[in-house]
Protein backbone atom coordinates (compact mmCIF):
# COMPACT_ATOMS: atom_id res chain seq x y z
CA UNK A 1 4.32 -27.99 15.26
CA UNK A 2 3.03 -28.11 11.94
CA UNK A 3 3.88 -25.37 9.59
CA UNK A 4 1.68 -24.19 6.85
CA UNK A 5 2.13 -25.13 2.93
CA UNK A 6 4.37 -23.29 1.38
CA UNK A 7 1.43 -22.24 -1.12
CA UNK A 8 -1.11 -20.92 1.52
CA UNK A 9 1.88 -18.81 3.02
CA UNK A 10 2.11 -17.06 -0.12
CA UNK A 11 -1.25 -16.79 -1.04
CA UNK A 12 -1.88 -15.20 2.48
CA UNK A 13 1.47 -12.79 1.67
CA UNK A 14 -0.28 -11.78 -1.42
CA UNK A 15 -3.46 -10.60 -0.06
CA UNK A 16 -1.93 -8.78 2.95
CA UNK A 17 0.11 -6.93 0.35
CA UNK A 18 -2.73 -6.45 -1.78
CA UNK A 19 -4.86 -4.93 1.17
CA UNK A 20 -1.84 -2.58 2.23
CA UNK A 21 -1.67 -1.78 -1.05
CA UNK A 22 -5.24 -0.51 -1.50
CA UNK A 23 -4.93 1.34 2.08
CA UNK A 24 -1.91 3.40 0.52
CA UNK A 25 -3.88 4.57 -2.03
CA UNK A 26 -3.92 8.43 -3.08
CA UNK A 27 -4.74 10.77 -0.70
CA UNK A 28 -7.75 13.45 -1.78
CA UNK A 29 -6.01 16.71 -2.48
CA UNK A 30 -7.88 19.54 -1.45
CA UNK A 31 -10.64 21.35 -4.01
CA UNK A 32 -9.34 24.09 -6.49
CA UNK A 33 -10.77 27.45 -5.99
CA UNK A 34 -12.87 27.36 -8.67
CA UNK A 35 -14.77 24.01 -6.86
CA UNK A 36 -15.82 25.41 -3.91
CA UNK A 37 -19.00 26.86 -3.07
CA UNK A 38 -20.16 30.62 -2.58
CA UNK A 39 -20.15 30.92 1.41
CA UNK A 40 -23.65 33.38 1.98
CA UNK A 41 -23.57 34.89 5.45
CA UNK A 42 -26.81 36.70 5.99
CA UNK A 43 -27.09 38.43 9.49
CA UNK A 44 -30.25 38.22 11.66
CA UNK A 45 -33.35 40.29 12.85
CA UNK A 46 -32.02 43.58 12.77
CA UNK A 47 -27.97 43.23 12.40
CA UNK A 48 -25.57 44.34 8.86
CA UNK A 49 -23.11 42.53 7.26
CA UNK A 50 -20.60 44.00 9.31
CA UNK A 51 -21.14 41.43 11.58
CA UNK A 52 -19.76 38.84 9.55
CA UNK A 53 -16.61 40.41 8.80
CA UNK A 54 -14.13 38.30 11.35
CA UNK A 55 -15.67 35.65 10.17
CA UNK A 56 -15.15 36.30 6.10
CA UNK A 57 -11.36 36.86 7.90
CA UNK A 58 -11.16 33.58 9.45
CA UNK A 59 -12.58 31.85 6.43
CA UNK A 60 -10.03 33.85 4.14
CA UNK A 61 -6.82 32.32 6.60
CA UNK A 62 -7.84 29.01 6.29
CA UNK A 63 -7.37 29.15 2.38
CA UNK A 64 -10.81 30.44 1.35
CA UNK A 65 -10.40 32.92 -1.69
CA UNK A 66 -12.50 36.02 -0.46
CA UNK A 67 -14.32 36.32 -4.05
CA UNK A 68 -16.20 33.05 -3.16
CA UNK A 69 -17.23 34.43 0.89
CA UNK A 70 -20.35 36.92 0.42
CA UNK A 71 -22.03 38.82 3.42
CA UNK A 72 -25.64 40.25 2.77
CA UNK A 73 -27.32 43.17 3.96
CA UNK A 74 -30.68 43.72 3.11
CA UNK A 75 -32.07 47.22 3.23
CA UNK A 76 -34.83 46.63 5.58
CA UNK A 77 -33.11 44.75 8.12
CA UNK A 78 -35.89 44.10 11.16
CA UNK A 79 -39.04 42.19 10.53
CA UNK A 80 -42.42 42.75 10.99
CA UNK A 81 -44.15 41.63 13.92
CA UNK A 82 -47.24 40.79 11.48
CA UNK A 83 -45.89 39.18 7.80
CA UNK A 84 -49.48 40.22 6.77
CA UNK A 85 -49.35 43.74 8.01
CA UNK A 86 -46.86 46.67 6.59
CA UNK A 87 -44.94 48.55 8.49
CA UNK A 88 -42.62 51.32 8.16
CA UNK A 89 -38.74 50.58 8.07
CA UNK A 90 -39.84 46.77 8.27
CA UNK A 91 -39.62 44.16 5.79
CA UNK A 92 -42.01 40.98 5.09
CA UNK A 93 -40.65 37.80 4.42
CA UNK A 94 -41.54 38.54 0.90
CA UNK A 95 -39.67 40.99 0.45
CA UNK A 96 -36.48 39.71 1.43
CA UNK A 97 -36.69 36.48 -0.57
CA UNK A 98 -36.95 38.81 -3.32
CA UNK A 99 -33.88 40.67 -2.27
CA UNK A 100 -31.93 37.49 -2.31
């Protein structure tokens, strides 16, 4: 049986410790608060805010801080069946971009 040189045993014990050594590497620590994104909920046709509130509560256990996790309610809630067309208590795409 013939054993390898002493050299290419070492040089092969090098660069498995070498690789190891670049798998240990630091582990990424979670963002601060200040480095996370706003969270936006907006509700659909119709709906509040309200709605999102056990979600904002989920988000907040998991370690979210609540002053970055914002529901919206816009005032007109419920389309129109016609973007073209007003109608009462109904809002055109318009006008809710500009409410955002």
């Amino acid at each position: 049986m013939n054993a390898l040189p002493i050299r290419r045993r070492t040089l092969g014990a090098l660069l498995a410790a070498t690789l190891l050594a670049a798998c240990a590497g630091p582990t990424a620590s979670p963002p601060t608060t200040g480095a996370r994104p706003p969270i936006v909920f907006v509700h659909g046709n119709g709906d509040s805010a309200a709605l999102w509130t056990p979600t904002i509560w989920r988000w907040q256990s998991n370690g979210w801080p609540r002053e970055r996790l914002v529901a919206v309610d816009f005032p007109l809630p419920s389309a129109r069946d016609d973007n073209t067309v007003a109608q009462a208590g109904r809002s055109s795409a318009d006008e809710q971009m500009r409410y955002l």
